[in-house]
C-alpha atoms as a PDB file:
ATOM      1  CA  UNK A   1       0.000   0.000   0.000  1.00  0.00           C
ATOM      2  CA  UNK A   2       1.731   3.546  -1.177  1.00  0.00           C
ATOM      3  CA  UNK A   3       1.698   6.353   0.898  1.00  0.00           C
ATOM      4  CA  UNK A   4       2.245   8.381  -1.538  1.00  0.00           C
ATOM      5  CA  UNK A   5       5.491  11.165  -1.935  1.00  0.00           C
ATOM      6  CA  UNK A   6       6.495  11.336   1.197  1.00  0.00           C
ATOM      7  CA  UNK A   7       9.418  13.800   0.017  1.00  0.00           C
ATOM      8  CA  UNK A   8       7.242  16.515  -0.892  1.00  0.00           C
ATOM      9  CA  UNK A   9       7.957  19.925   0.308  1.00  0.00           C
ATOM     10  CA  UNK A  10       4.254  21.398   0.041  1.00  0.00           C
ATOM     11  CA  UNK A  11       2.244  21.506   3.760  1.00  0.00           C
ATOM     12  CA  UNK A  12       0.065  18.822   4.578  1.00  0.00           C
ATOM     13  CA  UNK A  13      -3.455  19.551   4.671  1.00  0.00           C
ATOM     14  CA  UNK A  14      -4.893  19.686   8.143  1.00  0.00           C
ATOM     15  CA  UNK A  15      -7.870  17.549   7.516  1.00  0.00           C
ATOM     16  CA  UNK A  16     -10.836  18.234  10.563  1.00  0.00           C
ATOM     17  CA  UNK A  17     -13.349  16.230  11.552  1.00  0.00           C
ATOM     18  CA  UNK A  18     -16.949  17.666  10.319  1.00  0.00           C
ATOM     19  CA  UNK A  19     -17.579  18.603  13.593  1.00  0.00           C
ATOM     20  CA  UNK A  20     -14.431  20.087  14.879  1.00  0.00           C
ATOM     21  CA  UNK A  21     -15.266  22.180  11.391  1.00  0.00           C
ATOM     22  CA  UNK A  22     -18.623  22.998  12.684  1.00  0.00           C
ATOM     23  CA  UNK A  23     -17.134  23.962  16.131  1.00  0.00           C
ATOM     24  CA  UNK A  24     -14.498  26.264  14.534  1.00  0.00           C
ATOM     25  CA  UNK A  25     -17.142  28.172  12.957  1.00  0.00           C
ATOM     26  CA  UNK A  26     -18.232  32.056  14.698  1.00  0.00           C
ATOM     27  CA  UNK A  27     -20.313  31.807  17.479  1.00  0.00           C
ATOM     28  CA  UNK A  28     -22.938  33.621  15.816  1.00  0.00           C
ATOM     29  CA  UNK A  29     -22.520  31.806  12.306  1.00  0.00           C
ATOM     30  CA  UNK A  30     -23.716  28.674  14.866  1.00  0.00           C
ATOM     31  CA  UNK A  31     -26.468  30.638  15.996  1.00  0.00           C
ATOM     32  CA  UNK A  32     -27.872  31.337  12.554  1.00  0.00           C
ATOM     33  CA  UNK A  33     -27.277  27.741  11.219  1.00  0.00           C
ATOM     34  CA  UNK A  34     -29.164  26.101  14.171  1.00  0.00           C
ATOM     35  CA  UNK A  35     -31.735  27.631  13.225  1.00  0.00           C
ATOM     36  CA  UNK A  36     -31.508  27.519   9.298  1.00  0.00           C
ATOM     37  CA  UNK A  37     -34.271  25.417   6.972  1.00  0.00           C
ATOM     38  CA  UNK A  38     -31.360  24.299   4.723  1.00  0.00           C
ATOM     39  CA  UNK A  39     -28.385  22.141   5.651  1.00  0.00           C
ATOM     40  CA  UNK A  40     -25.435  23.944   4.632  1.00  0.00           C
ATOM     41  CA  UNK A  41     -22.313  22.713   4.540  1.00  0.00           C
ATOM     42  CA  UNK A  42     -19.691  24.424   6.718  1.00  0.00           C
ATOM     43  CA  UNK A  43     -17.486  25.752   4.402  1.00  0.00           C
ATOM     44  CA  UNK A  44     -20.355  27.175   2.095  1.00  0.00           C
ATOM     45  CA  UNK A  45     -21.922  28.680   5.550  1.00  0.00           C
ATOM     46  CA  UNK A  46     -18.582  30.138   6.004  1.00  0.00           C
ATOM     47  CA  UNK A  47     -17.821  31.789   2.735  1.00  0.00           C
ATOM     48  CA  UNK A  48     -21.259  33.639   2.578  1.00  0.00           C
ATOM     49  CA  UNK A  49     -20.983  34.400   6.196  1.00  0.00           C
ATOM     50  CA  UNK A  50     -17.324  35.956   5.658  1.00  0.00           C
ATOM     51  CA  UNK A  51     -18.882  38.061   2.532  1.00  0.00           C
ATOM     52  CA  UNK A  52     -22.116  39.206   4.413  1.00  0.00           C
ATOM     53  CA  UNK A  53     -19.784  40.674   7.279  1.00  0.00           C
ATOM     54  CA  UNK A  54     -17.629  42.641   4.546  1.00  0.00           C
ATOM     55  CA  UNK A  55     -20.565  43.871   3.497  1.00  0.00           C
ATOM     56  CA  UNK A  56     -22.271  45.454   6.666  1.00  0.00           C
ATOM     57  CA  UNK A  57     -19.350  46.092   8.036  1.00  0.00           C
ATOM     58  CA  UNK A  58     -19.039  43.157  10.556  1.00  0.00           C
ATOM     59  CA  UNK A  59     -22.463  43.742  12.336  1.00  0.00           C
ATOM     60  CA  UNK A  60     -23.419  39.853  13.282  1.00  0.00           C
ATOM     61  CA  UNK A  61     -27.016  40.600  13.393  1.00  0.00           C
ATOM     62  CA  UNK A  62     -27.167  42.287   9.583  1.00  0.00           C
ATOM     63  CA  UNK A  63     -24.606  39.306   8.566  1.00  0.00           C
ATOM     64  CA  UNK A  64     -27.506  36.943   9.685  1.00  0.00           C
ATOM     65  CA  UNK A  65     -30.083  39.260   8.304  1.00  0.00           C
ATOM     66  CA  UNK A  66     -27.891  38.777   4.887  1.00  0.00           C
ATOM     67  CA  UNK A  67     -27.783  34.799   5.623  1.00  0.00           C
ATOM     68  CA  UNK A  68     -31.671  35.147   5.712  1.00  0.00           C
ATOM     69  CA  UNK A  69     -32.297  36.354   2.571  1.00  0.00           C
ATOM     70  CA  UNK A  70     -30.182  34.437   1.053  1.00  0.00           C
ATOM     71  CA  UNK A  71     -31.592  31.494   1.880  1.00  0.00           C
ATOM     72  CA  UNK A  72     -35.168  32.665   1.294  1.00  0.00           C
ATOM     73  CA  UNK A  73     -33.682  33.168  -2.403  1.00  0.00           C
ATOM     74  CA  UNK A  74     -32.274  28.933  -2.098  1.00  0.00           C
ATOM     75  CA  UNK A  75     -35.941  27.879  -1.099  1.00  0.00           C
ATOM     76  CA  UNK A  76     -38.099  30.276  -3.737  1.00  0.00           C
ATOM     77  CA  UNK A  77     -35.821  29.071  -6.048  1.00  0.00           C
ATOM     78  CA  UNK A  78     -36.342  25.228  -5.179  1.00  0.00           C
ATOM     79  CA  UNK A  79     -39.875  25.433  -4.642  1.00  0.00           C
ATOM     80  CA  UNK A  80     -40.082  26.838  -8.289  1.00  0.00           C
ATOM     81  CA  UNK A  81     -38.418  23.387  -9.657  1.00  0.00           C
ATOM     82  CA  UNK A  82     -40.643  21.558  -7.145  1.00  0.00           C
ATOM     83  CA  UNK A  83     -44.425  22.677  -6.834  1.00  0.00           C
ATOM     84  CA  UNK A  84     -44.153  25.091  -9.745  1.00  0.00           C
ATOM     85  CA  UNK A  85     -44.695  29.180 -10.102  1.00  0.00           C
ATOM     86  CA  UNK A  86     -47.658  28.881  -8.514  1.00  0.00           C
ATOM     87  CA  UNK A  87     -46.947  27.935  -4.847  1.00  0.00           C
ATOM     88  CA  UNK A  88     -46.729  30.998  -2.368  1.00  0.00           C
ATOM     89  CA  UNK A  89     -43.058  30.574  -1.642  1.00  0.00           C
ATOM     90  CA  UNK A  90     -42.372  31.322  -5.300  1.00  0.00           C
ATOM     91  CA  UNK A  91     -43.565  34.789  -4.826  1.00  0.00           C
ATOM     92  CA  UNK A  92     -44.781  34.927  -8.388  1.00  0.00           C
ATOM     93  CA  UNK A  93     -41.468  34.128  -9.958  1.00  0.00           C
ATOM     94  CA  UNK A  94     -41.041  32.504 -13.092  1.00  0.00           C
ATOM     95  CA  UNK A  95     -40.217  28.764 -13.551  1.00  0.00           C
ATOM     96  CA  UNK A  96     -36.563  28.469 -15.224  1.00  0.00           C
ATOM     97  CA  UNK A  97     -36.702  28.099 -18.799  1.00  0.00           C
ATOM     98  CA  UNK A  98     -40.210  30.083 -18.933  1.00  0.00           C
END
């Protein structure tokens, strides 16, 4: 069984277990995902999270506000391929391709 290079000069990858991953995560990222209708994975949850508090200027509570509506946008945007145009989380939006 090979190992691989073991002469390599490049870092090893730390690899993390999902939940030390999930633990490493800002408190109030946690907060927000306990509470979230989607499962995200932990790095997407981080990279919006990281964007949203750029944007508002690392406020927690309008980074979660940001996390929000994103999300809304994820489950209009499902229920459209799912139940159609029609059903009220669509908000009136058009299917894709119509």
């Amino acid at each position: 069984m090979s190992r691989g290079n073991l002469s390599t000069s490049l870092r090893a990858r730390t690899v993390l277990h999902p939940m030390q991953r999930y633990d490493a995560l800002p408190a109030d990222l946690r907060l927000w995902l306990a509470g979230a209708a989607l499962s995200w994975s932990t790095r997407s949850a981080l990279r919006h999270w990281r964007r949203a508090m750029a944007q508002v200027g690392n406020c927690p509570l309008a980074a979660r506000s940001r996390l929000d509506a994103i999300e809304a946008r994820h489950l209009a945007r499902d229920a459209i391929r799912v139940w159609g145009a029609s059903h009220p989380a669509c908000g009136g939006a058009q299917a894709p391709g119509q």
